[in-house]
PDB file of N, CA and C in Angstrom:
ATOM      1  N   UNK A   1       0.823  -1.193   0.000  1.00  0.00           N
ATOM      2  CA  UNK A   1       0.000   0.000   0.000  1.00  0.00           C
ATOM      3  C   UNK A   1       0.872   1.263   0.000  1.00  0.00           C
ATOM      4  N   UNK A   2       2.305   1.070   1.054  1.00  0.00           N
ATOM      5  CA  UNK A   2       2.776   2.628   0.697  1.00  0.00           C
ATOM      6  C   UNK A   2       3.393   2.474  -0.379  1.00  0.00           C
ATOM      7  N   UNK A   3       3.874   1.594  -0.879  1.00  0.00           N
ATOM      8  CA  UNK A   3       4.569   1.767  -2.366  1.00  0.00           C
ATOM      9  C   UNK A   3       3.633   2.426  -3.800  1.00  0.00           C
ATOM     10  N   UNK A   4       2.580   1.671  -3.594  1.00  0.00           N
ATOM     11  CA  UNK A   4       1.683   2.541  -4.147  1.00  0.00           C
ATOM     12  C   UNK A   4       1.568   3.911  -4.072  1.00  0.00           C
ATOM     13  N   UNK A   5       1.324   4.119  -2.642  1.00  0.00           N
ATOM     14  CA  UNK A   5       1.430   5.996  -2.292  1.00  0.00           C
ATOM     15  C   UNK A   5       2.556   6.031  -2.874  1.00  0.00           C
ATOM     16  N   UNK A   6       3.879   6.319  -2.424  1.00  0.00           N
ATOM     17  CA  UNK A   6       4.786   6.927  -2.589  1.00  0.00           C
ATOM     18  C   UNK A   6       5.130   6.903  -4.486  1.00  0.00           C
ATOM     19  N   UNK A   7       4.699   5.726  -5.156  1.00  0.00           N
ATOM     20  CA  UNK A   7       4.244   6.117  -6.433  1.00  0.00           C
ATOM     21  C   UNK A   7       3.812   7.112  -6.881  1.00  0.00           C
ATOM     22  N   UNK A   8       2.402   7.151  -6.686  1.00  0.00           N
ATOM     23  CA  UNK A   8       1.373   8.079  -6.959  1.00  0.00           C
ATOM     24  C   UNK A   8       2.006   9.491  -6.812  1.00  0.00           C
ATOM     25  N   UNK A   9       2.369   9.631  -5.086  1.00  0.00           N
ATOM     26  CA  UNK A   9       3.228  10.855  -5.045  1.00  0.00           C
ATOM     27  C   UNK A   9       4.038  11.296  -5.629  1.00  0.00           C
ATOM     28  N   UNK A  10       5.086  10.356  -6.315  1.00  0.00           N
ATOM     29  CA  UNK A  10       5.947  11.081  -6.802  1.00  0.00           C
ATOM     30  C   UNK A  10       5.714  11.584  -8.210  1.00  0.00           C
ATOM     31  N   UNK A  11       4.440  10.579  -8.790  1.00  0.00           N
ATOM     32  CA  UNK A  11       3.956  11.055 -10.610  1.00  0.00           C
ATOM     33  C   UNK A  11       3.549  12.435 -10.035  1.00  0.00           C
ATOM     34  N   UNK A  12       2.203  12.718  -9.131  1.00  0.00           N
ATOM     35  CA  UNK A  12       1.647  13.876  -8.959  1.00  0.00           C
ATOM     36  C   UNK A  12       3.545  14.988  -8.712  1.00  0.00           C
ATOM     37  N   UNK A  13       4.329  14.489  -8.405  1.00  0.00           N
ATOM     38  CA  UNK A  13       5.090  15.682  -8.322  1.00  0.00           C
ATOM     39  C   UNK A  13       5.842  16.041  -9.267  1.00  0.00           C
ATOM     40  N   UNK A  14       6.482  15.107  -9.931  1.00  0.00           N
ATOM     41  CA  UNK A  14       7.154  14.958 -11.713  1.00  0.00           C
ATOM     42  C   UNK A  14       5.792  15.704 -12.409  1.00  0.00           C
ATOM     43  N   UNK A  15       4.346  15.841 -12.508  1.00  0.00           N
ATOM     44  CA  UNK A  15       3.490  16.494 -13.320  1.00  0.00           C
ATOM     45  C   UNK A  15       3.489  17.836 -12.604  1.00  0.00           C
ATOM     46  N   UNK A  16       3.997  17.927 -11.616  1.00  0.00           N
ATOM     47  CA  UNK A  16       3.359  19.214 -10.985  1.00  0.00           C
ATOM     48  C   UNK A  16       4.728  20.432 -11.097  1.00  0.00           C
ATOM     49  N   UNK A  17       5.957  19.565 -11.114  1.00  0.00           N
ATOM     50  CA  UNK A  17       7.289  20.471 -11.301  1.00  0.00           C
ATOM     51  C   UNK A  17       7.903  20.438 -12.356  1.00  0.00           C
ATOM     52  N   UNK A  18       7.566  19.230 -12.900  1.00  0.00           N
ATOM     53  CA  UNK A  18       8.661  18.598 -14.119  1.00  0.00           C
ATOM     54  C   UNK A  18       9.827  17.921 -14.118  1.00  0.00           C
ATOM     55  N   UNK A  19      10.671  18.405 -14.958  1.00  0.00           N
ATOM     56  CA  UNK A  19      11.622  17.132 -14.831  1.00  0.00           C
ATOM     57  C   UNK A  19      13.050  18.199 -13.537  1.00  0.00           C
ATOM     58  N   UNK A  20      12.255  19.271 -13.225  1.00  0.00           N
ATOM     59  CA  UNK A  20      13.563  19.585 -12.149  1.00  0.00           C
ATOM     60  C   UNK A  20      13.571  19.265 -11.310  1.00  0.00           C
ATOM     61  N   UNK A  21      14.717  18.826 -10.761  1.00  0.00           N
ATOM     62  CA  UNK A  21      15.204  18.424  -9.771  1.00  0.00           C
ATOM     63  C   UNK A  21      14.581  18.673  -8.177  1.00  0.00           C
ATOM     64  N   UNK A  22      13.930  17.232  -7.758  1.00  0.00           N
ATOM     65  CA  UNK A  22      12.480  17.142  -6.453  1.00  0.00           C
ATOM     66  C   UNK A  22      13.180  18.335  -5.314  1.00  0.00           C
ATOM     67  N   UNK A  23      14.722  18.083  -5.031  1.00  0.00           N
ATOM     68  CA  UNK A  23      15.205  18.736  -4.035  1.00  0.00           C
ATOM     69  C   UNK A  23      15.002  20.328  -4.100  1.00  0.00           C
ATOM     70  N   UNK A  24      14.796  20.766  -5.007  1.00  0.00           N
ATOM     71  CA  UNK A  24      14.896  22.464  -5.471  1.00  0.00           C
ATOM     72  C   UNK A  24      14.320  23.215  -4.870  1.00  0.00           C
ATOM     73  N   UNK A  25      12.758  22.484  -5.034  1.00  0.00           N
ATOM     74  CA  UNK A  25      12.239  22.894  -5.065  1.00  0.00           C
ATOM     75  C   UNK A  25      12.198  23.029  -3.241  1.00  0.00           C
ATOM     76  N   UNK A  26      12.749  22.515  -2.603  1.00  0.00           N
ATOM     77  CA  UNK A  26      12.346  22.733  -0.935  1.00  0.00           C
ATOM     78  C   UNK A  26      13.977  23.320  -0.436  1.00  0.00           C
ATOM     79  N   UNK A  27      14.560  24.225  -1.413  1.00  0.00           N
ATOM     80  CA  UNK A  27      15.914  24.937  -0.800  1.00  0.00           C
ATOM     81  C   UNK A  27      15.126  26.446  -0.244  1.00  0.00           C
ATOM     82  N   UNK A  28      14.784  27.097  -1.064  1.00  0.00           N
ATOM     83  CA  UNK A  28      13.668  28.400   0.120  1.00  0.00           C
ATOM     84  C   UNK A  28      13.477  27.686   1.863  1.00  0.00           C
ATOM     85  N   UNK A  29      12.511  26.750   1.392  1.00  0.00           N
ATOM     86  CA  UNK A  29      11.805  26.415   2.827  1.00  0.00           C
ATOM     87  C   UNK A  29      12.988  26.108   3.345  1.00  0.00           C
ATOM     88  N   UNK A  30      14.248  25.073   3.474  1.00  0.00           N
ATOM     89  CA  UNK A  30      15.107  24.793   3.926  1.00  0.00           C
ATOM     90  C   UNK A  30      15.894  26.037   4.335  1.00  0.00           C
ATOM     91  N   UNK A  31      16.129  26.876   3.489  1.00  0.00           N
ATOM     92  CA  UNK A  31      17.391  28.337   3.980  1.00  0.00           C
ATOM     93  C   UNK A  31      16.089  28.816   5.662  1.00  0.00           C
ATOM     94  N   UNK A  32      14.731  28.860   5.155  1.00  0.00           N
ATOM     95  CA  UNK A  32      13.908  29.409   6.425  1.00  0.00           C
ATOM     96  C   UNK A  32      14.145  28.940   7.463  1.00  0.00           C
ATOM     97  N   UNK A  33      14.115  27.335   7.080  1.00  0.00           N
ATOM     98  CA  UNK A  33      14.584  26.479   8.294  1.00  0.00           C
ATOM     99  C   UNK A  33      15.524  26.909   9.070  1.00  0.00           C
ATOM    100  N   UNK A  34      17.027  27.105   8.208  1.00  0.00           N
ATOM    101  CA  UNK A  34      18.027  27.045   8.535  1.00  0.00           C
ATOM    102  C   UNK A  34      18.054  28.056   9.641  1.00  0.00           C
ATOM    103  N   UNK A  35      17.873  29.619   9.145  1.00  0.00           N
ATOM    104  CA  UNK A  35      17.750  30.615   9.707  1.00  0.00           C
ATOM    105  C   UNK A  35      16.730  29.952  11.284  1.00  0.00           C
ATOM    106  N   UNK A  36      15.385  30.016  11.069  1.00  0.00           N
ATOM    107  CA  UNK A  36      14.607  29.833  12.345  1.00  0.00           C
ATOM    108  C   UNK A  36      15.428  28.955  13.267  1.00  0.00           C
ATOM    109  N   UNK A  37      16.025  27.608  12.728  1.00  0.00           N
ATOM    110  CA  UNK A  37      16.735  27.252  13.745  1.00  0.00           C
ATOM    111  C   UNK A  37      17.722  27.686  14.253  1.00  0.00           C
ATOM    112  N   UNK A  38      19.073  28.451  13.844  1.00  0.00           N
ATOM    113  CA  UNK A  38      19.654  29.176  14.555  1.00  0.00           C
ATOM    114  C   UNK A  38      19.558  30.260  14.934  1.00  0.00           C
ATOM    115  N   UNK A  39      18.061  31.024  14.653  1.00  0.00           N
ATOM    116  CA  UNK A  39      17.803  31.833  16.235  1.00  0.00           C
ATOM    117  C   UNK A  39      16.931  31.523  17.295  1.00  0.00           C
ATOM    118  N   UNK A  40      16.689  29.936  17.233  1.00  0.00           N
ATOM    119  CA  UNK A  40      15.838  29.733  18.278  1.00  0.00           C
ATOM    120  C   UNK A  40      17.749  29.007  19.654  1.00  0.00           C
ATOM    121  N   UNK A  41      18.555  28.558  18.431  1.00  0.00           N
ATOM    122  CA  UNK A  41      19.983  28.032  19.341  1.00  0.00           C
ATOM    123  C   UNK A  41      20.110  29.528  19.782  1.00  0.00           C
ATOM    124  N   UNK A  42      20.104  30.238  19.299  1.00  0.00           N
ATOM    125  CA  UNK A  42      20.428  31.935  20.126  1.00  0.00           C
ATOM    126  C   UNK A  42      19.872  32.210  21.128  1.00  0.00           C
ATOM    127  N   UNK A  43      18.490  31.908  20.939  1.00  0.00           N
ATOM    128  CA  UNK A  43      17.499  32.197  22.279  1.00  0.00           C
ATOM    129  C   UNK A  43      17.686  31.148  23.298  1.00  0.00           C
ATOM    130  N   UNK A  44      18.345  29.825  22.955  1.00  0.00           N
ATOM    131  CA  UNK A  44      18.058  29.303  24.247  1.00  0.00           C
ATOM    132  C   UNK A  44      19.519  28.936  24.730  1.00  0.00           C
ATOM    133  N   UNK A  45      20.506  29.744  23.936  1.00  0.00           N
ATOM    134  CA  UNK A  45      21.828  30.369  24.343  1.00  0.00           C
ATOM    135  C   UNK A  45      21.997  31.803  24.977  1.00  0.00           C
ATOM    136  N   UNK A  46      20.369  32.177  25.652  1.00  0.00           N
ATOM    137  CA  UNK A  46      20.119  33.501  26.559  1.00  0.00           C
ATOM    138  C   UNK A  46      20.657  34.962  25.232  1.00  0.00           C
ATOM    139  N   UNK A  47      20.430  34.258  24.202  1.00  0.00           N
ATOM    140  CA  UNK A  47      20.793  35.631  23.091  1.00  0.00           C
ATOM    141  C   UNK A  47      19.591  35.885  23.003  1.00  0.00           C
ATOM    142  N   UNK A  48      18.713  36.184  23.353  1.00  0.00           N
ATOM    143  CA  UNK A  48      17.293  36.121  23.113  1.00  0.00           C
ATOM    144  C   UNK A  48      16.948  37.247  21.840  1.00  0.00           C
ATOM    145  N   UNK A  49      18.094  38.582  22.101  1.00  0.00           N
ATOM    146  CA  UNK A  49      17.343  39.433  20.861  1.00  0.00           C
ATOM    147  C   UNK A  49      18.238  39.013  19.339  1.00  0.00           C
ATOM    148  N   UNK A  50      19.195  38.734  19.795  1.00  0.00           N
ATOM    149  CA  UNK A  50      19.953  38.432  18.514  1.00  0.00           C
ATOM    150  C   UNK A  50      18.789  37.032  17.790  1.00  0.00           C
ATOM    151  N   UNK A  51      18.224  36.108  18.885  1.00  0.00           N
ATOM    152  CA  UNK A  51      17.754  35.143  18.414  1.00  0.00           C
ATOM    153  C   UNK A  51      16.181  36.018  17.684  1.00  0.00           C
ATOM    154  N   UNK A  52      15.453  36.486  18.276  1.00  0.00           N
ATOM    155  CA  UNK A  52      14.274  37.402  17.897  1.00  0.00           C
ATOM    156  C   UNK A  52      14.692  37.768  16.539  1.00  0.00           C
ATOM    157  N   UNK A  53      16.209  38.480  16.527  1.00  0.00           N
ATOM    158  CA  UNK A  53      15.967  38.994  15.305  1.00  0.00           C
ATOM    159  C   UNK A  53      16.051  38.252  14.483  1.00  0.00           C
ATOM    160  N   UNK A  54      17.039  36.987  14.611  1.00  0.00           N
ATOM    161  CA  UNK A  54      17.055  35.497  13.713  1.00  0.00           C
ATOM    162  C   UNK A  54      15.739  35.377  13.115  1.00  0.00           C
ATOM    163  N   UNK A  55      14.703  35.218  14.062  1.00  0.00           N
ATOM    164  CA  UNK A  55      13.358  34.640  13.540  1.00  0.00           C
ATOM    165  C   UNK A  55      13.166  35.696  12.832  1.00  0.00           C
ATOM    166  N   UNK A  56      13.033  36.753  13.319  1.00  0.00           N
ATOM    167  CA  UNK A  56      11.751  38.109  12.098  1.00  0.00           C
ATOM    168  C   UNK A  56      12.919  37.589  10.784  1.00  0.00           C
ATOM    169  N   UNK A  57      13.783  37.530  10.474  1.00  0.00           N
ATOM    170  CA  UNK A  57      14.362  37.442   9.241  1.00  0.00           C
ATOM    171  C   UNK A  57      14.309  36.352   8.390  1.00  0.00           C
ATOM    172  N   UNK A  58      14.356  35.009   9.373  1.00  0.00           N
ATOM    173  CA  UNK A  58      13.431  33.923   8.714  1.00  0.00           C
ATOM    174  C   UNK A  58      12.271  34.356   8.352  1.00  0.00           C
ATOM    175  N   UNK A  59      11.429  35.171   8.653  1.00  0.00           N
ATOM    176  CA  UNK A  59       9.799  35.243   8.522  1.00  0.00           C
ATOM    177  C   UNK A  59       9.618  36.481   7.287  1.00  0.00           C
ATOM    178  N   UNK A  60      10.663  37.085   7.745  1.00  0.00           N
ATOM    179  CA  UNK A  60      10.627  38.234   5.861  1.00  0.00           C
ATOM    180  C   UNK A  60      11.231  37.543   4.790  1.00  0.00           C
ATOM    181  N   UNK A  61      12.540  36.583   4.801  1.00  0.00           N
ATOM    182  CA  UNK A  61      12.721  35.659   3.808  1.00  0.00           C
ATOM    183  C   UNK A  61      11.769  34.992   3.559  1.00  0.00           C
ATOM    184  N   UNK A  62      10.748  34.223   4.465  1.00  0.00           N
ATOM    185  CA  UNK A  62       9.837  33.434   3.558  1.00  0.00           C
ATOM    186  C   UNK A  62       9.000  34.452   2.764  1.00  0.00           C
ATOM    187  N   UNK A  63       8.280  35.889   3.063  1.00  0.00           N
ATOM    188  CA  UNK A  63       8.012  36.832   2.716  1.00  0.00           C
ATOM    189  C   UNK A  63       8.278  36.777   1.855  1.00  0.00           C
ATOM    190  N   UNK A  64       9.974  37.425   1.061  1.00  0.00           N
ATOM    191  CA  UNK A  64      10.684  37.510   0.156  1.00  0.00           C
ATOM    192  C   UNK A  64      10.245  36.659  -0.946  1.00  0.00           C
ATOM    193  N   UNK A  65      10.475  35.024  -0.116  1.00  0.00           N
ATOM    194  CA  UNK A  65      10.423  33.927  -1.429  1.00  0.00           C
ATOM    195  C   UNK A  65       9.393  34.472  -2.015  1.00  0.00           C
ATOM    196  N   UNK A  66       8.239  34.085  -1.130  1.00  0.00           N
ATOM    197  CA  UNK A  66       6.607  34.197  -1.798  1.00  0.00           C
ATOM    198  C   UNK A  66       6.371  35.528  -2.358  1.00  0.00           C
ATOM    199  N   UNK A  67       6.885  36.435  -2.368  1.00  0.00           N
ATOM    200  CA  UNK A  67       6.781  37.377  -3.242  1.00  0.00           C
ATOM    201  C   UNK A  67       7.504  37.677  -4.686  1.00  0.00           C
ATOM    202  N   UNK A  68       9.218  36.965  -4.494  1.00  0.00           N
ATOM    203  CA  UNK A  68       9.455  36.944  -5.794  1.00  0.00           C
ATOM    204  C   UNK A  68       9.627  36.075  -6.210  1.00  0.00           C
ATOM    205  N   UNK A  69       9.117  34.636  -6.239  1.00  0.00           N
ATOM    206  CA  UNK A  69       9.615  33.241  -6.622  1.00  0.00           C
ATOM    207  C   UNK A  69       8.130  32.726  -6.583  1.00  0.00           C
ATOM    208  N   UNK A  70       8.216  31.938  -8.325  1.00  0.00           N
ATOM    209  CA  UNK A  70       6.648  31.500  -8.288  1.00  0.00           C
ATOM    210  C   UNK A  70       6.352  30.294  -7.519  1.00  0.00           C
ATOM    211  N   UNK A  71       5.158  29.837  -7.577  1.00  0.00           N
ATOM    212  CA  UNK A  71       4.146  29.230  -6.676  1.00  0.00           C
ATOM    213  C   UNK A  71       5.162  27.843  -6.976  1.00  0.00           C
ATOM    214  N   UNK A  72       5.632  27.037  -7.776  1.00  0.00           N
ATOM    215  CA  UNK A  72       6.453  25.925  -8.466  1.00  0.00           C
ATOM    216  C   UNK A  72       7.640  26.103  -7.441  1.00  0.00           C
ATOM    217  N   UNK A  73       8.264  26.968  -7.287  1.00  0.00           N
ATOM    218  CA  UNK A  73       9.849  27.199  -6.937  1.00  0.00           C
ATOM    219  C   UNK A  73       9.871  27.419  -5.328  1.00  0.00           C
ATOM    220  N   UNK A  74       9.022  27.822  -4.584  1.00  0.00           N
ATOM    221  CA  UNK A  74       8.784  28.078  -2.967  1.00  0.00           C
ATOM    222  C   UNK A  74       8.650  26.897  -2.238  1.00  0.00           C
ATOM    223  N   UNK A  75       7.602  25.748  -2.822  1.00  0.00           N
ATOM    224  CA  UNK A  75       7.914  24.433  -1.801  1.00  0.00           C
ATOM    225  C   UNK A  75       6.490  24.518  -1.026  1.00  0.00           C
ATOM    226  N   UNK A  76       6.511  24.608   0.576  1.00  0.00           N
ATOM    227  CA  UNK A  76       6.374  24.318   1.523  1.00  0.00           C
ATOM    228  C   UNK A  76       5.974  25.513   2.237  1.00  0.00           C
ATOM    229  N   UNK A  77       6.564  26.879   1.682  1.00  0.00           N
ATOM    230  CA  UNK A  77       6.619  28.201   1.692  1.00  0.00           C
ATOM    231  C   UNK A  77       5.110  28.971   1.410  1.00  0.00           C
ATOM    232  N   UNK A  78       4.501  28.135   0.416  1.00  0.00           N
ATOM    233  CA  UNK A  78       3.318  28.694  -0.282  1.00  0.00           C
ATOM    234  C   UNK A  78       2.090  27.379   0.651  1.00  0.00           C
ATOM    235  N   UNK A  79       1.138  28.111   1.464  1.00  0.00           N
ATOM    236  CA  UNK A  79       0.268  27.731   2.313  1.00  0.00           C
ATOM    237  C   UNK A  79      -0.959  28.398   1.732  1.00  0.00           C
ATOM    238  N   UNK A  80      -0.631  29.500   2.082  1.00  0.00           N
ATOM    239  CA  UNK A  80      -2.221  30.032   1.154  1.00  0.00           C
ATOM    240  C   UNK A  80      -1.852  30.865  -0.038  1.00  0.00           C
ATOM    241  N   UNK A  81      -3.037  31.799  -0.219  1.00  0.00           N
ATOM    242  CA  UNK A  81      -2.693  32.615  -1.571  1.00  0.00           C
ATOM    243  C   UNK A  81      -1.711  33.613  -1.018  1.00  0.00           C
ATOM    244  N   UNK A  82      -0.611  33.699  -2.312  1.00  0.00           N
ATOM    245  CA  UNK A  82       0.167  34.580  -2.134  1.00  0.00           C
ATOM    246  C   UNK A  82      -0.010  36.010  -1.300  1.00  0.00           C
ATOM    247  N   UNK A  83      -1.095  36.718  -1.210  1.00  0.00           N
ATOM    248  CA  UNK A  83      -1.269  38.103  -0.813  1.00  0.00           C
ATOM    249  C   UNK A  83      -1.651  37.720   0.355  1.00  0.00           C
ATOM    250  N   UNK A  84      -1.936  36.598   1.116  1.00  0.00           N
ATOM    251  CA  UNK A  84      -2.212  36.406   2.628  1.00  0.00           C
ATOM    252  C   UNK A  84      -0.787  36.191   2.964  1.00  0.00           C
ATOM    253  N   UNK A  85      -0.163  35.608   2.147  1.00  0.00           N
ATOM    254  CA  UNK A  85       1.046  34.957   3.168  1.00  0.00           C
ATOM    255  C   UNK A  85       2.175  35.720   2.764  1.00  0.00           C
ATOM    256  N   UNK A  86       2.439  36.722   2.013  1.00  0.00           N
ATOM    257  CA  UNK A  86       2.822  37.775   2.479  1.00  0.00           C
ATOM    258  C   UNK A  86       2.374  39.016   3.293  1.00  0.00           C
ATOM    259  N   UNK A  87       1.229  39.047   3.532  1.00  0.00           N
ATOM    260  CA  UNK A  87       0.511  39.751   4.704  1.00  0.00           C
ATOM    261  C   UNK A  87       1.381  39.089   6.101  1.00  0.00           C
ATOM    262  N   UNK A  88       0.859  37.907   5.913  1.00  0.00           N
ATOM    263  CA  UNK A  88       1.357  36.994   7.524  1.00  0.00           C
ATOM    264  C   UNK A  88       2.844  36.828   7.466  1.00  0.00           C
ATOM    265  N   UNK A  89       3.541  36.533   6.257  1.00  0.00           N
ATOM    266  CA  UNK A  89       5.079  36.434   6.837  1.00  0.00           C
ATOM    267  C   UNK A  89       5.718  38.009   7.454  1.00  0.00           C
ATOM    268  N   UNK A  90       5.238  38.518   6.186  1.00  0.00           N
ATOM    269  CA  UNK A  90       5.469  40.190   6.517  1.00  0.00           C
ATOM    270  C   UNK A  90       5.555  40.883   7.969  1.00  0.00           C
ATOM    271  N   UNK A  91       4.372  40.657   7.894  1.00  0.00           N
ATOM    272  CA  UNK A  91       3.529  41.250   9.230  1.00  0.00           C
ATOM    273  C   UNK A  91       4.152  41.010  10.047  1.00  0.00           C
ATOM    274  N   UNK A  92       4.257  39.597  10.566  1.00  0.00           N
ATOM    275  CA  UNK A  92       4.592  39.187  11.813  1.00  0.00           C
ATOM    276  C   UNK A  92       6.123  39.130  11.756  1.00  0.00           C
ATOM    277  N   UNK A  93       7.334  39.117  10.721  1.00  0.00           N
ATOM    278  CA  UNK A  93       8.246  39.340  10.482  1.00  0.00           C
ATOM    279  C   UNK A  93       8.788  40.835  11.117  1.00  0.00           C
ATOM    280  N   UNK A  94       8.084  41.853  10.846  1.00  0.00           N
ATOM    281  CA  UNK A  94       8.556  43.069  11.166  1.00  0.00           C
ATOM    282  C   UNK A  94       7.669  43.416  12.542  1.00  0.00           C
ATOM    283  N   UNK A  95       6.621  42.685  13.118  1.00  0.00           N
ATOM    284  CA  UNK A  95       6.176  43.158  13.869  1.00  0.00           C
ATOM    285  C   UNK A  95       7.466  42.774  15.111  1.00  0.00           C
ATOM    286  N   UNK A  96       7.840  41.302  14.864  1.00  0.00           N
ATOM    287  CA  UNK A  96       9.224  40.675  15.833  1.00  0.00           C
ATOM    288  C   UNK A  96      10.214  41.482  15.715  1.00  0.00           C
ATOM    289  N   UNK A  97      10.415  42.285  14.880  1.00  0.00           N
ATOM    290  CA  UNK A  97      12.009  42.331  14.328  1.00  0.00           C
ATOM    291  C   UNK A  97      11.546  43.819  15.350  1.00  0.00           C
ATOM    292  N   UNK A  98      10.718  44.504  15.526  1.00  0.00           N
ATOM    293  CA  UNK A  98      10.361  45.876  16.479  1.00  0.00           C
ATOM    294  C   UNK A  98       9.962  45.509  17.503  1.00  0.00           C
ATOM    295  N   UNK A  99       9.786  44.256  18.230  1.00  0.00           N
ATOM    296  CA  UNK A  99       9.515  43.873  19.626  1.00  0.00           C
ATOM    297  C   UNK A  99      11.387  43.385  19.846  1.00  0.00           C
ATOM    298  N   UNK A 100      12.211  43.208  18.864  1.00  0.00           N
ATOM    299  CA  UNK A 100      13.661  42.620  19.332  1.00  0.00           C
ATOM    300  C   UNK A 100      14.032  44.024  19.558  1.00  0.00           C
ATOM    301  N   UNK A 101      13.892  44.905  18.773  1.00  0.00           N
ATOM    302  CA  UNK A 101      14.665  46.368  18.838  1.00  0.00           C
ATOM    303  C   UNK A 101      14.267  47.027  19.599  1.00  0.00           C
ATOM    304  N   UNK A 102      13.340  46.955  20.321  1.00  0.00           N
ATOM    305  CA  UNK A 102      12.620  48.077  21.139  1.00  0.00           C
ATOM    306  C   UNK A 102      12.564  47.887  22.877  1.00  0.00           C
ATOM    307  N   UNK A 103      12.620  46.381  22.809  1.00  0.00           N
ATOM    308  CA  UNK A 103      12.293  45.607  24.361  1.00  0.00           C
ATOM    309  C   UNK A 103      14.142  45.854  24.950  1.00  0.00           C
ATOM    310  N   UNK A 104      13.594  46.675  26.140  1.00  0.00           N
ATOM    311  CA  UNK A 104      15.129  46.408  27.015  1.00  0.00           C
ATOM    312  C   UNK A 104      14.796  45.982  28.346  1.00  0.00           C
ATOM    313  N   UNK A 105      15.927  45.016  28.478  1.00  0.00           N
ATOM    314  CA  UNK A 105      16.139  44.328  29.685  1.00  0.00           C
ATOM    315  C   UNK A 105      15.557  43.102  29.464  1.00  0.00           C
ATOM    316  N   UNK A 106      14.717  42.818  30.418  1.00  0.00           N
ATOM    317  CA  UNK A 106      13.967  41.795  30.447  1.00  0.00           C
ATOM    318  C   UNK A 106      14.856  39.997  31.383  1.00  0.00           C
ATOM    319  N   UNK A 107      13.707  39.425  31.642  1.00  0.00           N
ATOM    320  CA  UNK A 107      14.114  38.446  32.075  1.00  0.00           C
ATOM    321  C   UNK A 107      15.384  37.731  31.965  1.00  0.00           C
ATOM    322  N   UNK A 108      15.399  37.369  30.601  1.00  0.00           N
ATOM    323  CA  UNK A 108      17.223  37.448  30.041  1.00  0.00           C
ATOM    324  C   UNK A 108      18.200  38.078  29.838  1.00  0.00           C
ATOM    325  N   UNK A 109      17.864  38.893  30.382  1.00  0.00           N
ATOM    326  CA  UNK A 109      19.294  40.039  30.770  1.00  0.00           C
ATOM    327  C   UNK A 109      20.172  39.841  31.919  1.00  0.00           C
ATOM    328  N   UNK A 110      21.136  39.802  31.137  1.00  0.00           N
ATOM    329  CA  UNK A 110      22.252  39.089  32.166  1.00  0.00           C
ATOM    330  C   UNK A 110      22.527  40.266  32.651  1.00  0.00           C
TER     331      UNK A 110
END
């Protein structure tokens, strides 16, 4: 039965990308990754704003992708329609990146 799935899956993805290369298409989502995870190692290395700002920049890169990279080339990146999810990466991207710049002291302040 999963051989079947994983069949099926992979025709639906060869029709849906073509003949480029399956990995490509999930290097965006992966660089997001990359980023979110090393500012969450920041934050729980008590860097908390350096880590804050890690994330808002993961969250405007996915922004970025979905705004200049079509719906084929983003991956994992593209959840809803483009003009929401640059609303939401956006948004909440710069709303973090002005709660990292603005907040002093705080609990983790050494």
């Amino acid at each position: 039965m999963t051989r079947q799935f994983g069949q099926a899956w992979e025709a639906g993805m060869n029709e849906r990308f073509g003949d480029r290369a399956k990995w490509a298409v999930h290097v965006p989502f992966a660089l997001v990754l990359l980023v979110a995870a090393i500012g969450f190692l920041r934050i729980a290395m008590h860097a908390w704003r350096e880590g804050s700002m890690l994330l808002s920049l993961a969250l405007l890169l996915a922004a970025a992708a979905r705004a200049f990279l079509p719906r084929e080339q983003v991956g994992l990146i593209a959840v809803r329609s483009r003009t929401v999810d640059l609303i939401l990466y956006g948004g909440f991207g710069l709303v973090l990146l002005a709660v990292a710049v603005t907040i002093v002291g705080g609990p983790l302040d050494f």
